[in-house]
C-alpha atoms as a PDB file:
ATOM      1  CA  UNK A   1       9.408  -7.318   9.982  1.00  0.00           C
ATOM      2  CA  UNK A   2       6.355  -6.588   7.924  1.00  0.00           C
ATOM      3  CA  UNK A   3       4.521  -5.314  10.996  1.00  0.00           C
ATOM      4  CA  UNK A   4       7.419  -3.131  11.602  1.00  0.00           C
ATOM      5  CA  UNK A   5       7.556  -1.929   8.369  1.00  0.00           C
ATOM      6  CA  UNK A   6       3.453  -1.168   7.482  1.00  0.00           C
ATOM      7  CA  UNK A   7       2.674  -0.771  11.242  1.00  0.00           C
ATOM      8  CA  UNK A   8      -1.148  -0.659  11.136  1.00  0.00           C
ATOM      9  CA  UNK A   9      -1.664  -1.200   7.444  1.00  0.00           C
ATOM     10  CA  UNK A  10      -0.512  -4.762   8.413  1.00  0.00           C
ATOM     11  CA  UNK A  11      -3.451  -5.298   9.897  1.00  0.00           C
ATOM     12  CA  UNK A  12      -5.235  -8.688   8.389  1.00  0.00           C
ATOM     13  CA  UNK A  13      -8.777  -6.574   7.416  1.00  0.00           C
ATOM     14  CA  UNK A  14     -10.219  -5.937   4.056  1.00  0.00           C
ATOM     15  CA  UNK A  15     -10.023  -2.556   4.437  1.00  0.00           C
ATOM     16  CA  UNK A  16      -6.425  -2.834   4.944  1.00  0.00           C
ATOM     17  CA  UNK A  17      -5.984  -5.246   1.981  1.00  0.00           C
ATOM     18  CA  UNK A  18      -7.705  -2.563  -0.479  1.00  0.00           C
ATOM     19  CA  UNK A  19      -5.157   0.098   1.318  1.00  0.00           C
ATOM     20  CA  UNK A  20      -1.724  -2.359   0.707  1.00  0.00           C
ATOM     21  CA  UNK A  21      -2.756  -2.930  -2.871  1.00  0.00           C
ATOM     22  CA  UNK A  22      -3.665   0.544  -3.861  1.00  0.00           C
ATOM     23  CA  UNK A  23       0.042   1.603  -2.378  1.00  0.00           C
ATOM     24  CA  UNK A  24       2.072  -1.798  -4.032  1.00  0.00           C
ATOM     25  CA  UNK A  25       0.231  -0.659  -7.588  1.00  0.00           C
ATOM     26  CA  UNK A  26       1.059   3.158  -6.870  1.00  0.00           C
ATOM     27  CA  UNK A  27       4.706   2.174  -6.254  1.00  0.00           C
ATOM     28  CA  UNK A  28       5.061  -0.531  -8.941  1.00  0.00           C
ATOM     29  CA  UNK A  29       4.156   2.395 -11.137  1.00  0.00           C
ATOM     30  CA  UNK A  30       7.357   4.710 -10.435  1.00  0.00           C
ATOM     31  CA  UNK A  31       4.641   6.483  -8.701  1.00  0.00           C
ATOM     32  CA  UNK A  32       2.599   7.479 -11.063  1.00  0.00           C
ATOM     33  CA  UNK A  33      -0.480   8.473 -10.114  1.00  0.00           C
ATOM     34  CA  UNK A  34      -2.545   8.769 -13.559  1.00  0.00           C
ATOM     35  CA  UNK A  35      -1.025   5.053 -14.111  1.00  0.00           C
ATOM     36  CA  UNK A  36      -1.995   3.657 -11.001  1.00  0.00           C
ATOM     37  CA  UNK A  37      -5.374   5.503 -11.177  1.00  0.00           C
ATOM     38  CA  UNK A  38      -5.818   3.800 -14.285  1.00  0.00           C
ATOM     39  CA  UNK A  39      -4.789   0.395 -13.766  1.00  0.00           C
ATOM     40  CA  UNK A  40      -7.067   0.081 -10.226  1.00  0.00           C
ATOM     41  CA  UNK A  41      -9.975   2.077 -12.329  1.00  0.00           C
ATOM     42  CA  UNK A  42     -10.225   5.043  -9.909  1.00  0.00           C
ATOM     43  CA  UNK A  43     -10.172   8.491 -10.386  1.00  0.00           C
ATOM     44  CA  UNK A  44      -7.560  10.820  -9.513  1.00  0.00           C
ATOM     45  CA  UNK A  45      -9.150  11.736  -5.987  1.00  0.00           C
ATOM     46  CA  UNK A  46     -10.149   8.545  -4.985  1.00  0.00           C
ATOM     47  CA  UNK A  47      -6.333   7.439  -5.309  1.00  0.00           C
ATOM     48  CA  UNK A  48      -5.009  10.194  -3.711  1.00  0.00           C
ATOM     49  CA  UNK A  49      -7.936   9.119  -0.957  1.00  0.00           C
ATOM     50  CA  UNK A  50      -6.456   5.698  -0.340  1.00  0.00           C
ATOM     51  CA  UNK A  51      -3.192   6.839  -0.764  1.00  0.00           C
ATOM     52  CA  UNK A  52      -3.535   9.311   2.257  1.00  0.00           C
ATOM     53  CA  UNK A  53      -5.577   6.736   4.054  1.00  0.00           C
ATOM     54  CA  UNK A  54      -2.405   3.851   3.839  1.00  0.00           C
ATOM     55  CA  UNK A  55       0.207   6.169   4.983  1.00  0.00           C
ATOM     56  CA  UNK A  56      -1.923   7.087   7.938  1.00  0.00           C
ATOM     57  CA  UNK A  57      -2.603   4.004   8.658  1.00  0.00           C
ATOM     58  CA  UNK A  58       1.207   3.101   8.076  1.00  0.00           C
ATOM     59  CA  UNK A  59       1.447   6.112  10.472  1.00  0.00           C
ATOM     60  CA  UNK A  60       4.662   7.988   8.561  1.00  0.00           C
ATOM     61  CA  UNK A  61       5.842   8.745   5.233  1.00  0.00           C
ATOM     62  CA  UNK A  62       6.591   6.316   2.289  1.00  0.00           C
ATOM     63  CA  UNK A  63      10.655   7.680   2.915  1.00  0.00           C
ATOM     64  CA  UNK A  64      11.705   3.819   3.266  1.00  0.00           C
ATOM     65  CA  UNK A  65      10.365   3.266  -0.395  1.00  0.00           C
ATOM     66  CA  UNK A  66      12.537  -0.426  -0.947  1.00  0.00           C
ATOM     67  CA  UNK A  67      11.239  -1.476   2.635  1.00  0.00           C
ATOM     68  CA  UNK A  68       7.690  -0.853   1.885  1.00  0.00           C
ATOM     69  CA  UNK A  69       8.138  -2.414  -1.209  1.00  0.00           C
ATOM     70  CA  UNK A  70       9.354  -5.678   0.187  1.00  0.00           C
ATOM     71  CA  UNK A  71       7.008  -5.873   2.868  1.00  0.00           C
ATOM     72  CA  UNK A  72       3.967  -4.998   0.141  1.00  0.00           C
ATOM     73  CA  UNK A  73       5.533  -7.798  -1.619  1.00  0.00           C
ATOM     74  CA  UNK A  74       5.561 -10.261   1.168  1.00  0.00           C
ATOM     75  CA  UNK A  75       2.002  -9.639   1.850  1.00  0.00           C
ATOM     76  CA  UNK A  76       0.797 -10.402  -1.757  1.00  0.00           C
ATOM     77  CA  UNK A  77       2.995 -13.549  -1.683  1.00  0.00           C
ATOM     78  CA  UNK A  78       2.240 -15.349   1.504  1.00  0.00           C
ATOM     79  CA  UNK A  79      -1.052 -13.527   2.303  1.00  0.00           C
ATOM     80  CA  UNK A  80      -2.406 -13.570   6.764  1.00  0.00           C
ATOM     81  CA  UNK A  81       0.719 -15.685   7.122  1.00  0.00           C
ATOM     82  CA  UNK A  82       2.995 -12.228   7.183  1.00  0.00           C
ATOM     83  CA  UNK A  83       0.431 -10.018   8.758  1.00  0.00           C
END
């Protein structure tokens, strides 16, 4: 289900970690991007960076916001086990 859900961005890399935990922080944060920004101690560009680079990766939009935010869950939780 997580697979299904992230597609790519379920992908057990670093690069891919740094991606799933720049988008669970974003959408923890109602979406805030100054908040985020803040809390992961990047600018304003280099959020909107990562941000662009997870829902490519994901390969559509964020529209399924609950389901992402399960599966972004499930990941922190049980880690390579999900992925």
């Amino acid at each position: 289900w997580v697979s299904d859900v992230l597609g790519a961005l379920a992908s057990d890399t670093d690069d891919d970690a740094v991606l799933r935990d720049t988008l669970r922080i974003f959408l923890e944060n109602d979406a805030a991007h100054e908040t985020a920004a803040a809390k992961l101690d990047l600018t304003f560009n280099a959020l909107m960076t990562r941000l662009e680079r997870a829902v490519a990766r994901r390969g559509r939009p964020i529209d399924d916001r609950v389901d992402v935010e399960l599966a972004l869950a499930a990941c922190l939780r049980y880690g390579p086990a999900v992925l």
